[in-house]
C-alpha atoms as a PDB file:
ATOM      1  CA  UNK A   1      86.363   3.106 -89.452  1.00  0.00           C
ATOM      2  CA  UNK A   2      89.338   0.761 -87.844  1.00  0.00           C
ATOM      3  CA  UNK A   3      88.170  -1.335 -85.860  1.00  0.00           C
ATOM      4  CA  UNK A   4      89.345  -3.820 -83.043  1.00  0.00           C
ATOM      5  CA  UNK A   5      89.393  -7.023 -84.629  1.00  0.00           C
ATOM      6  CA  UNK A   6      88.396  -8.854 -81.049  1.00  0.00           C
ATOM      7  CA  UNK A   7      85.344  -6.832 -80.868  1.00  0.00           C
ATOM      8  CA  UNK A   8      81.879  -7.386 -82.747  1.00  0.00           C
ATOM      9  CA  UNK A   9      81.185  -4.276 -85.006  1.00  0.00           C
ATOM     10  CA  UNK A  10      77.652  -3.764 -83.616  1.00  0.00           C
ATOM     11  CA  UNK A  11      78.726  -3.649 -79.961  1.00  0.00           C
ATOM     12  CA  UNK A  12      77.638  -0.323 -78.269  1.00  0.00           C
ATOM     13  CA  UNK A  13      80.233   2.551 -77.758  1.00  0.00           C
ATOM     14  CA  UNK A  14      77.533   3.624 -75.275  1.00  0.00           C
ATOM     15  CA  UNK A  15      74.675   1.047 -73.899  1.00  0.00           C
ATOM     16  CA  UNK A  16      71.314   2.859 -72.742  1.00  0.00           C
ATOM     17  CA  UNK A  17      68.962   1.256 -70.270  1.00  0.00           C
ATOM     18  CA  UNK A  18      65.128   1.059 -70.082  1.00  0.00           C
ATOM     19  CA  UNK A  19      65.601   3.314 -66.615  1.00  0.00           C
ATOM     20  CA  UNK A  20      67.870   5.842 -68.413  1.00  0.00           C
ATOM     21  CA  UNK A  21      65.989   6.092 -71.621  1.00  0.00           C
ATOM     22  CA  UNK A  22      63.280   7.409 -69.432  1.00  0.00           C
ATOM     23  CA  UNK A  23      65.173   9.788 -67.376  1.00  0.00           C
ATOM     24  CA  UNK A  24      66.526  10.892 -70.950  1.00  0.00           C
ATOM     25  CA  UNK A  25      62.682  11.963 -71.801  1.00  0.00           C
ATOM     26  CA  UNK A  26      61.760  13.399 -69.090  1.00  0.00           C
ATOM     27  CA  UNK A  27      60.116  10.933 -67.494  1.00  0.00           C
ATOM     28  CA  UNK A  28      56.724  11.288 -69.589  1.00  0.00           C
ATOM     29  CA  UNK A  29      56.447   7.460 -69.815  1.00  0.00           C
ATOM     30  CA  UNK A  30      55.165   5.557 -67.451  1.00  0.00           C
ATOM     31  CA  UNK A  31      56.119   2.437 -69.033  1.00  0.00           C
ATOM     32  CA  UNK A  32      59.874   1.938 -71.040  1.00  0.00           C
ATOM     33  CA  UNK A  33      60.883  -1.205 -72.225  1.00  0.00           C
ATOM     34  CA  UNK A  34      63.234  -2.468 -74.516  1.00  0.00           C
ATOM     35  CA  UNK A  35      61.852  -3.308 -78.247  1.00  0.00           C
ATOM     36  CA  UNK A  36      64.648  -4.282 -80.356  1.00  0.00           C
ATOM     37  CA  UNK A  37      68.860  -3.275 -80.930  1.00  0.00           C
ATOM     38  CA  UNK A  38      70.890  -3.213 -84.034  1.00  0.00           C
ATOM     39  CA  UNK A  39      74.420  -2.085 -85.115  1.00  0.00           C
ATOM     40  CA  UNK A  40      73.391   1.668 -84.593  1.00  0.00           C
ATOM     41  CA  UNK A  41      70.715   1.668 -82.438  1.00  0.00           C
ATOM     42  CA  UNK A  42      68.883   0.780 -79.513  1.00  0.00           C
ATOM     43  CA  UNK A  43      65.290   1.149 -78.946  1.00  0.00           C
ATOM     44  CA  UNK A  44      62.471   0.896 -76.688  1.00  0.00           C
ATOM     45  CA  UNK A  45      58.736   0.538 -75.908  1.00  0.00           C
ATOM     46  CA  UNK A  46      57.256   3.519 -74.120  1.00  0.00           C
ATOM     47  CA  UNK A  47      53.625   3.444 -72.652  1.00  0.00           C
ATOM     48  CA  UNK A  48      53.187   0.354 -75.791  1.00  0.00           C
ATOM     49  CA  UNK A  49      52.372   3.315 -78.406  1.00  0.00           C
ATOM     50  CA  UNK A  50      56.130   5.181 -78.363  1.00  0.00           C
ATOM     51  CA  UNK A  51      59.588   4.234 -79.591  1.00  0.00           C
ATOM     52  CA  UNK A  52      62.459   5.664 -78.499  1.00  0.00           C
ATOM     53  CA  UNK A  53      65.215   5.355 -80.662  1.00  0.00           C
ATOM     54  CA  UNK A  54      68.921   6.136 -79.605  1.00  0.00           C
ATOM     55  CA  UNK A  55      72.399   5.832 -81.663  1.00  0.00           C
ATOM     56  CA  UNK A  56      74.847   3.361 -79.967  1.00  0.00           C
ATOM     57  CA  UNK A  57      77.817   4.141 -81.686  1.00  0.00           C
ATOM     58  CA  UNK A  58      79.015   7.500 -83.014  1.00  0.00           C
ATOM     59  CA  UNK A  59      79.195   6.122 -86.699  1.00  0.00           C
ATOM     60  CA  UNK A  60      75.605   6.365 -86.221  1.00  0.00           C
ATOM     61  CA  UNK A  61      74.746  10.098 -84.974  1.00  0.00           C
ATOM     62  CA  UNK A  62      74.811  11.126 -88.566  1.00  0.00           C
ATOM     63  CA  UNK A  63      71.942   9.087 -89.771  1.00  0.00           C
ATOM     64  CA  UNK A  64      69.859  10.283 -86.481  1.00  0.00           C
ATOM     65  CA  UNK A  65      70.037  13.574 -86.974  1.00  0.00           C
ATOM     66  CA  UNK A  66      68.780  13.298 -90.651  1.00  0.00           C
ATOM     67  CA  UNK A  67      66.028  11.109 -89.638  1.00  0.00           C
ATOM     68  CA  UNK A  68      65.057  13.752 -86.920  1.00  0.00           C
ATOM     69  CA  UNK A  69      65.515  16.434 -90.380  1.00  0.00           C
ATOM     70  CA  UNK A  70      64.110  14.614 -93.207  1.00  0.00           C
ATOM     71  CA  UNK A  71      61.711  12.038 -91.728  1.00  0.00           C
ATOM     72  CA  UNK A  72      58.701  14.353 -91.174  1.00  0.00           C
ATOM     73  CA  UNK A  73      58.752  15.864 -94.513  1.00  0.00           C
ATOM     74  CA  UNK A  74      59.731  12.870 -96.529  1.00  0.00           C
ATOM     75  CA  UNK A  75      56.814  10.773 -94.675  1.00  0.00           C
ATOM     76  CA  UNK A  76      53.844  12.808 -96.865  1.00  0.00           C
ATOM     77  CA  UNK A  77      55.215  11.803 -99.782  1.00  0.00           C
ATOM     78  CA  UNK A  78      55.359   7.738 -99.301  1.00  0.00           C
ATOM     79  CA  UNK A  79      52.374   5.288 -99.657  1.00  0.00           C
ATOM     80  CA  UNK A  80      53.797   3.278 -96.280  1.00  0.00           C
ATOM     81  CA  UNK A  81      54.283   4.506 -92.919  1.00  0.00           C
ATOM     82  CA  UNK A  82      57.807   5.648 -91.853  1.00  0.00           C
ATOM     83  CA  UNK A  83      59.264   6.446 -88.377  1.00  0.00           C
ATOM     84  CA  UNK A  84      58.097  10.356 -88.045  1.00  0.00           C
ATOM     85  CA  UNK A  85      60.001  11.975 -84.852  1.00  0.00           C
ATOM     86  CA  UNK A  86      58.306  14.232 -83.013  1.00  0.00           C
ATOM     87  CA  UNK A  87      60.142  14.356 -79.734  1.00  0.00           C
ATOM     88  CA  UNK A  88      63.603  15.099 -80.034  1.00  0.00           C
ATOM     89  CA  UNK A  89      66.338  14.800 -77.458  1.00  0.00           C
ATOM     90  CA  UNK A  90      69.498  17.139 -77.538  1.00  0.00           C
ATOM     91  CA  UNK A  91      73.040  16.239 -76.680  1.00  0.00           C
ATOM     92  CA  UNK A  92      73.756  17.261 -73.354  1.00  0.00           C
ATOM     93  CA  UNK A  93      75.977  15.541 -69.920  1.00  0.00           C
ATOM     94  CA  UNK A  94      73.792  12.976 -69.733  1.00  0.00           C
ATOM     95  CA  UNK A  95      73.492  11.633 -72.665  1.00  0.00           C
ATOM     96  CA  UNK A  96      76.572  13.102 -75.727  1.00  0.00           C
ATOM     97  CA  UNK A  97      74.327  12.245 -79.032  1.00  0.00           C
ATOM     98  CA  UNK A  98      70.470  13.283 -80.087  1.00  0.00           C
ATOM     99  CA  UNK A  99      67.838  10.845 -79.868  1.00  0.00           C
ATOM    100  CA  UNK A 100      64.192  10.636 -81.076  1.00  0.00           C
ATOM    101  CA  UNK A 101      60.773   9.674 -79.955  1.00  0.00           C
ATOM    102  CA  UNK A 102      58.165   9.060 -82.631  1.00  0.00           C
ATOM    103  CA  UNK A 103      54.258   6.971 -83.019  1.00  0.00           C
ATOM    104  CA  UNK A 104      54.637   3.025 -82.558  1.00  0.00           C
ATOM    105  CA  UNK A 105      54.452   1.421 -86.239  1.00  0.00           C
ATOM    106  CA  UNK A 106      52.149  -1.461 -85.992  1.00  0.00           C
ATOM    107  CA  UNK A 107      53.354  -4.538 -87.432  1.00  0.00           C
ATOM    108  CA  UNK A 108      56.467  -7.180 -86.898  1.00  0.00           C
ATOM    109  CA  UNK A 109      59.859  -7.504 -89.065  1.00  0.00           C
ATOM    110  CA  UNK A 110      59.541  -9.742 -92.069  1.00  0.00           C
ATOM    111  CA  UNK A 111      62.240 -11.044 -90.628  1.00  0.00           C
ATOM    112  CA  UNK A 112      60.789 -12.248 -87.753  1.00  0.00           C
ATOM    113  CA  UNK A 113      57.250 -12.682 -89.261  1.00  0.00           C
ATOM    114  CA  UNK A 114      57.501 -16.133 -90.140  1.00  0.00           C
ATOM    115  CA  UNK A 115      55.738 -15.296 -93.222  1.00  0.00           C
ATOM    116  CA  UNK A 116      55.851 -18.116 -96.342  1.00  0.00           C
ATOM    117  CA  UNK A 117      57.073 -17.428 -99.519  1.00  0.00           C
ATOM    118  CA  UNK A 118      53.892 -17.961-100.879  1.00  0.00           C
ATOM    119  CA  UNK A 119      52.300 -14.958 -98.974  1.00  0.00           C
ATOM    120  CA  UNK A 120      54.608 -12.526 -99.278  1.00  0.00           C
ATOM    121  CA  UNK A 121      52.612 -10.858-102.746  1.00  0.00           C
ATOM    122  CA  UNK A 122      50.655  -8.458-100.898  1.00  0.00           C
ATOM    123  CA  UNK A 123      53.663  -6.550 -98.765  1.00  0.00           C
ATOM    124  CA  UNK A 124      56.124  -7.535-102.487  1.00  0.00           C
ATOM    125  CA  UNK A 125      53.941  -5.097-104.368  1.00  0.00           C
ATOM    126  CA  UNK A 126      53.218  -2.673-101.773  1.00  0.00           C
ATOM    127  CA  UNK A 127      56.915  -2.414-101.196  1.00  0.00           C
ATOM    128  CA  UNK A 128      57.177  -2.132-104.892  1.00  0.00           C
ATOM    129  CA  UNK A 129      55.011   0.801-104.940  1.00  0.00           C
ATOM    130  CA  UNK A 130      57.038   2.491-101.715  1.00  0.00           C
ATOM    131  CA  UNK A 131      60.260   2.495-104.085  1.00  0.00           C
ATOM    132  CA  UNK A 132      58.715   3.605-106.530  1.00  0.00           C
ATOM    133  CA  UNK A 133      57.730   6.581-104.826  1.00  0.00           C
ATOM    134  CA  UNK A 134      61.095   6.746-102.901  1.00  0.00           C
ATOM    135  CA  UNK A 135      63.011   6.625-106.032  1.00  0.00           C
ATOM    136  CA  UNK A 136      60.752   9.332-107.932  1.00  0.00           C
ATOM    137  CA  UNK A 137      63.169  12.152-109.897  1.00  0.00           C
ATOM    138  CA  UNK A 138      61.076  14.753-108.299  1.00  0.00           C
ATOM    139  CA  UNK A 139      62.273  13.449-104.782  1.00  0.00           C
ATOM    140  CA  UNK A 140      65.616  13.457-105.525  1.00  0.00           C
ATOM    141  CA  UNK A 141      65.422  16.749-106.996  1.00  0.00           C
ATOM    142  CA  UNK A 142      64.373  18.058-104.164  1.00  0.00           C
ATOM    143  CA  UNK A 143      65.760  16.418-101.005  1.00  0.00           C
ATOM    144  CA  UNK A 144      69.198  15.360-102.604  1.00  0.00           C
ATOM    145  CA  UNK A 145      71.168  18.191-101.840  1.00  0.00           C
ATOM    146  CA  UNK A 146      70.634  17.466 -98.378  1.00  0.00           C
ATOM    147  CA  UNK A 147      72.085  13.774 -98.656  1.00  0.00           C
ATOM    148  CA  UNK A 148      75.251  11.869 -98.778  1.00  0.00           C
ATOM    149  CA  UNK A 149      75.957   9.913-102.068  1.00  0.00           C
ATOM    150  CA  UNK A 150      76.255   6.237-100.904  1.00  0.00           C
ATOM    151  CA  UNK A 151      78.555   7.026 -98.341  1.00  0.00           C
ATOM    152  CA  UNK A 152      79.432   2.873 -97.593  1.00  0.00           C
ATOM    153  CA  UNK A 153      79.625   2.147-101.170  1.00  0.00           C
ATOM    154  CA  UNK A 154      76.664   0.083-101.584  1.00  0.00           C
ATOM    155  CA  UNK A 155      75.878   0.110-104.846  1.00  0.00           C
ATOM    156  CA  UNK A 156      79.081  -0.589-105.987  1.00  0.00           C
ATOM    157  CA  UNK A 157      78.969  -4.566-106.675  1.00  0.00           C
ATOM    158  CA  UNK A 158      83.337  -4.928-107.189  1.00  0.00           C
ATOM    159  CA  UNK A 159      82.854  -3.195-103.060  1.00  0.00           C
ATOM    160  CA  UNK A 160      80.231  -5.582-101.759  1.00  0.00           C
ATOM    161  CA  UNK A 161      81.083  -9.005-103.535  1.00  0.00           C
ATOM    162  CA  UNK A 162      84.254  -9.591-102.050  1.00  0.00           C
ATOM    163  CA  UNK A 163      82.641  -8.434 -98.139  1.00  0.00           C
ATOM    164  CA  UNK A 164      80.116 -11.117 -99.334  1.00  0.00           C
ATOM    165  CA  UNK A 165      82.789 -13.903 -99.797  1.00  0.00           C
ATOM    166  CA  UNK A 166      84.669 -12.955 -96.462  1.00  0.00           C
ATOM    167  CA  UNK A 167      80.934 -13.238 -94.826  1.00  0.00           C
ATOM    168  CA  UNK A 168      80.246 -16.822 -96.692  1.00  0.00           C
ATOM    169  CA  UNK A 169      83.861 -17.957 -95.684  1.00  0.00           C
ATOM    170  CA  UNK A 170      83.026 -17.245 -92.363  1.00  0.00           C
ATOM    171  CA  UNK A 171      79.566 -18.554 -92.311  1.00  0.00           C
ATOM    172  CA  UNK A 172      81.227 -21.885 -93.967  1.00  0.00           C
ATOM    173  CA  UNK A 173      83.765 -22.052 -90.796  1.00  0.00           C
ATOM    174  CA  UNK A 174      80.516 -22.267 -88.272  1.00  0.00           C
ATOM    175  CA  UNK A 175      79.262 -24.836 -90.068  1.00  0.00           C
ATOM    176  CA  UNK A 176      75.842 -22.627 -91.548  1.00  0.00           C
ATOM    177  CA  UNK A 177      76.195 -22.658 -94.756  1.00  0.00           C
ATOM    178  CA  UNK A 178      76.473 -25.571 -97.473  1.00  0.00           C
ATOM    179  CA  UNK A 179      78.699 -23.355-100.682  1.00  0.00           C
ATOM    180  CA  UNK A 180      76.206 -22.411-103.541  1.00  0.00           C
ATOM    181  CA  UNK A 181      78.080 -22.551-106.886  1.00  0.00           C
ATOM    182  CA  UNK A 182      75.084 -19.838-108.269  1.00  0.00           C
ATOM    183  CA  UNK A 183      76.210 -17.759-105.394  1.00  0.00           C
ATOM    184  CA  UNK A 184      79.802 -17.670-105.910  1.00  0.00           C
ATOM    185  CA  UNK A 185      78.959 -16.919-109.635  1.00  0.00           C
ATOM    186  CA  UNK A 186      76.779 -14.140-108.875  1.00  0.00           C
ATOM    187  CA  UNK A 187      79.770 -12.791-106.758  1.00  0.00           C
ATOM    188  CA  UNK A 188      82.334 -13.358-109.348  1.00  0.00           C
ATOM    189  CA  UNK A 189      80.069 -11.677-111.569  1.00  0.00           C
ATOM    190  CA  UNK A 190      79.436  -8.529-108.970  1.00  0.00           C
ATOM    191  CA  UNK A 191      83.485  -8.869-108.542  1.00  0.00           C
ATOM    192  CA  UNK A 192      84.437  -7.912-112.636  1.00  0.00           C
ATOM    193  CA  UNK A 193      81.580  -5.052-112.281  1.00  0.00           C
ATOM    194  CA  UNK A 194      81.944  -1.842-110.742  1.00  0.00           C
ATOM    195  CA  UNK A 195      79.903   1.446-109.376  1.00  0.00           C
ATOM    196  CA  UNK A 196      77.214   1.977-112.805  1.00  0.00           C
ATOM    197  CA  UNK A 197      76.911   5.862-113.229  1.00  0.00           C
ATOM    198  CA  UNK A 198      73.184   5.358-113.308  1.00  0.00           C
ATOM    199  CA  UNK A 199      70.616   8.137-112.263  1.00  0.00           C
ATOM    200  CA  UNK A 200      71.036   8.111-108.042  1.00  0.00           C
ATOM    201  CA  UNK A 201      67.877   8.496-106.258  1.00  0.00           C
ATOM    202  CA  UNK A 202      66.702   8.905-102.998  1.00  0.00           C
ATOM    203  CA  UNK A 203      67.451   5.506-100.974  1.00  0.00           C
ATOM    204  CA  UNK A 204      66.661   4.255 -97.691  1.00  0.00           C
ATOM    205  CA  UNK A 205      70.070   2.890 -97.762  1.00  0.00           C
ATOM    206  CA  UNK A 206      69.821  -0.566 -95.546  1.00  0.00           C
ATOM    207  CA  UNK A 207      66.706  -1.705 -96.704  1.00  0.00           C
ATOM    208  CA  UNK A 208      66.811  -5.317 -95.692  1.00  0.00           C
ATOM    209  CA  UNK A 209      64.376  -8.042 -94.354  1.00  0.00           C
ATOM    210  CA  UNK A 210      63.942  -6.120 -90.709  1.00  0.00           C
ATOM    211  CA  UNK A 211      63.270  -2.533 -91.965  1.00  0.00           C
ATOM    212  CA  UNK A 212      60.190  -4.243 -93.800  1.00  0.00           C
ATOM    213  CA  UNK A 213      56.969  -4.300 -91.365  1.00  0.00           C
ATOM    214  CA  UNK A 214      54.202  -6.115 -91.950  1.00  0.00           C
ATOM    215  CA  UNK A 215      50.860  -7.155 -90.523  1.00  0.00           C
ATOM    216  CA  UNK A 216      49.424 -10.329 -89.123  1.00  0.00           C
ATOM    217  CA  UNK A 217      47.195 -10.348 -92.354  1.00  0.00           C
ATOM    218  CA  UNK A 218      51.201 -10.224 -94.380  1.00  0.00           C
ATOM    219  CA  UNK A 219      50.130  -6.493 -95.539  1.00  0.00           C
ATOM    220  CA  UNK A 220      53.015  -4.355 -95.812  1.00  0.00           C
ATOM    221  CA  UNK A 221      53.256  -1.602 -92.165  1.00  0.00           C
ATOM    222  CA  UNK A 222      55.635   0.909 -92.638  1.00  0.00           C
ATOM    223  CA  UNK A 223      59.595   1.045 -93.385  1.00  0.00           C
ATOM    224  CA  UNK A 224      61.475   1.536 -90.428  1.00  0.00           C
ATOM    225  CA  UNK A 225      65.485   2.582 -89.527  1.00  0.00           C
ATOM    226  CA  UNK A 226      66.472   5.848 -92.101  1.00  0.00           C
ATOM    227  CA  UNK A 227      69.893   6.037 -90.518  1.00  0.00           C
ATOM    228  CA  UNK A 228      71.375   5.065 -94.113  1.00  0.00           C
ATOM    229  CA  UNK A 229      69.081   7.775 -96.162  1.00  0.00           C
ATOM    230  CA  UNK A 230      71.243   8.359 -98.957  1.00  0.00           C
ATOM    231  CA  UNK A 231      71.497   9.512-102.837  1.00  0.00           C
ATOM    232  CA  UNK A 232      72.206   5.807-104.313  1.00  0.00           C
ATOM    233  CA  UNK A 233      71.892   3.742-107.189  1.00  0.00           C
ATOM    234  CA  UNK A 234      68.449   2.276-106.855  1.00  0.00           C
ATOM    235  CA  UNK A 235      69.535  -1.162-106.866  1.00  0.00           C
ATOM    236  CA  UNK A 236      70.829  -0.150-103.277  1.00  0.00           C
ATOM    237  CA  UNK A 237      67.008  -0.407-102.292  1.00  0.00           C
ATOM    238  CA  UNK A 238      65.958  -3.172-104.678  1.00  0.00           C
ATOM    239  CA  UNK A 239      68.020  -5.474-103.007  1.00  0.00           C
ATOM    240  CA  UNK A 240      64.851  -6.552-100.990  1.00  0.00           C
ATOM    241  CA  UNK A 241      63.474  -7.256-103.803  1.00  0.00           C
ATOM    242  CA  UNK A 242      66.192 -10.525-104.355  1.00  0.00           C
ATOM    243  CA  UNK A 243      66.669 -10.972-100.647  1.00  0.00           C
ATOM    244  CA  UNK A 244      63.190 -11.347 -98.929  1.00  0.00           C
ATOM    245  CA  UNK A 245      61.209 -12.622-102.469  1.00  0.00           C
ATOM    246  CA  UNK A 246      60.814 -14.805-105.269  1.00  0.00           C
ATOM    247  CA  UNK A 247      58.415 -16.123-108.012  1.00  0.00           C
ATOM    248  CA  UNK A 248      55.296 -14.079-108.048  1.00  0.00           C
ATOM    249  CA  UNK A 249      56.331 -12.106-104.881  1.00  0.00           C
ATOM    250  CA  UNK A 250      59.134 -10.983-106.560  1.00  0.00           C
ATOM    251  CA  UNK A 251      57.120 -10.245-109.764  1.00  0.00           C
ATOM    252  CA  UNK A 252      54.395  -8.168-108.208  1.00  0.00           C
ATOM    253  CA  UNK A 253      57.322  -6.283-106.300  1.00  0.00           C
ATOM    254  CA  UNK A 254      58.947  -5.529-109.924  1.00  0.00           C
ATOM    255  CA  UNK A 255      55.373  -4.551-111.700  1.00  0.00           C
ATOM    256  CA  UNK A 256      54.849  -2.374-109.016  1.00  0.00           C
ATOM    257  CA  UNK A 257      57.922  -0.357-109.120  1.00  0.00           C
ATOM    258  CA  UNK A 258      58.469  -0.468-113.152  1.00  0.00           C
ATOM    259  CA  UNK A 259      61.212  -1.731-115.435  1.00  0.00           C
ATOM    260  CA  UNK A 260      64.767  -3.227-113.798  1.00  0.00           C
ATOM    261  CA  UNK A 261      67.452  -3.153-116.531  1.00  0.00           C
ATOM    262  CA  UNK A 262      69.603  -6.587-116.308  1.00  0.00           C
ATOM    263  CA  UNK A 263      73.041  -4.521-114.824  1.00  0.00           C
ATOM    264  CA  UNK A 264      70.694  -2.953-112.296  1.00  0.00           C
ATOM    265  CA  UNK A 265      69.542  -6.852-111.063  1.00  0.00           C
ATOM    266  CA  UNK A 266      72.833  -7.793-111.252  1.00  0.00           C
ATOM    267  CA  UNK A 267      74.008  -5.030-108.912  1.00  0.00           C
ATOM    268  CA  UNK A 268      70.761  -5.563-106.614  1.00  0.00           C
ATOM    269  CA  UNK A 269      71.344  -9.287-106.754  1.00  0.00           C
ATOM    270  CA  UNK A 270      74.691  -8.748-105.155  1.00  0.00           C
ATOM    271  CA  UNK A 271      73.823  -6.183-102.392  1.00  0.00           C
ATOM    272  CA  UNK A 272      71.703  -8.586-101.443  1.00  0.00           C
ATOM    273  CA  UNK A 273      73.940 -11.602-101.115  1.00  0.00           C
ATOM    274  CA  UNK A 274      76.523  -8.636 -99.023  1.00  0.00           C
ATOM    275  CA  UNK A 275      73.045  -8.125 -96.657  1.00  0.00           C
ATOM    276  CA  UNK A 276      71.877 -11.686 -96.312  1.00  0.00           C
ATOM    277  CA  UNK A 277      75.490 -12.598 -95.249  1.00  0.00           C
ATOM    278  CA  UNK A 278      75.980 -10.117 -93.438  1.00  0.00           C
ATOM    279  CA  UNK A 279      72.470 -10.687 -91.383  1.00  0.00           C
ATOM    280  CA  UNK A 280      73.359 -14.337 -91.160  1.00  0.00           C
ATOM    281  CA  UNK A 281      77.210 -13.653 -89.220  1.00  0.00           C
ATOM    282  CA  UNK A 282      75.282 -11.035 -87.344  1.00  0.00           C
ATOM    283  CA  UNK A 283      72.237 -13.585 -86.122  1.00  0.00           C
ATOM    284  CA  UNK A 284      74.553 -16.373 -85.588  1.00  0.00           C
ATOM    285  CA  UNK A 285      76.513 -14.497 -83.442  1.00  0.00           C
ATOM    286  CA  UNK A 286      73.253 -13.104 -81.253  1.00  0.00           C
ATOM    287  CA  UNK A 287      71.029 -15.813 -81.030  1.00  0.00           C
ATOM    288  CA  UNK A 288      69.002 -14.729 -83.539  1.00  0.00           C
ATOM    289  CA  UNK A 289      67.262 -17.978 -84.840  1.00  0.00           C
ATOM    290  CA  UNK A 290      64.229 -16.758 -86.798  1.00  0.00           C
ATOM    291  CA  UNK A 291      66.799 -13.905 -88.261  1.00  0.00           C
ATOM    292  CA  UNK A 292      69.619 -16.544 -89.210  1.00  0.00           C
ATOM    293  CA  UNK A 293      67.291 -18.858 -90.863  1.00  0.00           C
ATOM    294  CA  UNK A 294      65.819 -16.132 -92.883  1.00  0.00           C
ATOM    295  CA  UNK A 295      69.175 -14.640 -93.946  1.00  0.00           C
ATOM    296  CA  UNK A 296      70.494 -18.035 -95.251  1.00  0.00           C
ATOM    297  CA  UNK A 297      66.687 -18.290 -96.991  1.00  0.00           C
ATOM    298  CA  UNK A 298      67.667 -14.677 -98.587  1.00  0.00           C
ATOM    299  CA  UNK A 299      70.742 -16.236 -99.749  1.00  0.00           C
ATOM    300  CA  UNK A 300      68.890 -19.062-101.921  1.00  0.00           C
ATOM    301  CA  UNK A 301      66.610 -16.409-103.265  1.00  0.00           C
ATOM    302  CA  UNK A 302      68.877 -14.023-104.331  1.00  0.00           C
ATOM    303  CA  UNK A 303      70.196 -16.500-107.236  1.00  0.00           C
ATOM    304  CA  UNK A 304      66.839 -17.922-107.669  1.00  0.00           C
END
């Protein structure tokens, strides 16, 4: 989508407030509050057991509408919690694009967990265990006609690597981040590669260190923001995998879900450098400070 240079890609096309989000459900909620934006999305707290979830740019209405679909059906079959909607807002003059209400997931970001390396085993082979369920034949089989095929190009490492590099270069500019020689092999490496023709499963599509919940105990709480769901290569989704683990975190993840052929790490490897960068520019730019740090930790473990 072209895009005006001078203007952040995740700004909103249309910005929704705590008082409109609960004119926009009738007001049932006592209490709305805001919980958390992204590129696509804005949502909020309702009564401190609802989230209200609502598309800020267009790009975005897409991936709403099959969360609203898919989400119910596709939650019975996954070992974590996901998002299910169960109040659903129409387009109308008030508002142009549907929105959702669904049951509060408990649990905080990984991103924003604060969680060591060292405890991250637990939600690693949980996670490991969701994708392995996610990415099951049988799923694909039967939801796939219903999805796009990696509509962004995700799994295709000669896409990503050179976003990755424009991301670093930036990154470098602002003074956040020291050049890694493993990196810029790993990207040179992503760089001579290209899309893999392997089997495409069922993906969540932007699985990255903020769609991962987990508990004060660092169990694994749900999976959160579908608006990618996708047919993908898998190493779309095993990203996470490189990005938010290492050493016997990243092992347990990798048991869990089942044998990784070296092209599919290499391709996973990369969309995870692409993500982390990506993250980084985005926290940087937002104050983000647990987020940044995090991002630029992904970084380092994606070539460790």
């Amino acid at each position: 989508m072209p895009m005006d240079d001078a203007r952040p890609e995740w700004d909103p096309e249309i910005d929704v407030s705590a008082a409109s989000a609960a004119e926009l459900f009738g007001g049932r909620f006592a209490h709305v509050a805001p919980l958390a934006t992204g590129w696509d999305n804005t949502v909020f707290l309702a009564d401190g057991t609802w989230v209200l979830r609502f598309p800020r740019r267009r790009i975005a209405v897409p991936g709403v509408e099959r969360e609203i679909a898919l989400l119910p059906g596709l939650s019975a079959a996954l070992p974590l919690p996901v998002p299910v909607p169960e109040i659903v807002g129409r387009p109308s003059d008030a508002f142009p694009w549907p929105f959702w209400g669904a049951r509060l997931l408990p649990g905080r970001e990984l991103a924003e967990s604060g969680l060591p390396d060292a405890l991250r085993t637990s939600a690693a082979a949980a996670l490991g265990a969701f994708l392995r369920a996610l990415h099951a034949p049988d799923l694909a089989a039967s939801l796939g006609a219903r999805l796009p095929v990696d509509p962004f190009r995700r799994g295709d490492p000669s896409v990503r690597a050179p976003m990755a590099r424009e991301k670093l270069d930036g990154l470098v500019a602002r003074g956040l981040y020291e050049p890694d020689a493993a990196v810029a092999e790993l990207l040179a490496a992503g760089a001579r590669s290209g899309p893999s023709g392997a089997r495409l499963v069922v993906a969540h599509g932007d699985l990255h260190v903020r769609h991962l919940l987990v508990g004060p105990d660092g169990r694994a709480a749900g999976v959160i923001d579908w608006g990618d769901l996708c047919r993908a290569d898998p190493a779309v989704d095993l990203s996470l995998a490189y990005a938010g683990f290492q050493g016997a975190a990243r092992d347990a993840l990798l048991a869990a879900y089942g044998p990784v052929s070296p092209a599919t790490e290499l391709r996973a490897r990369v969309a995870a450098a692409f993500l982390c960068s990506t993250l980084a520019e985005y926290a940087a730019a937002t104050g983000r400070a647990r987020l940044r740090d995090e991002s630029l930790a992904g970084l380092r473990r994606c070539v460790s």
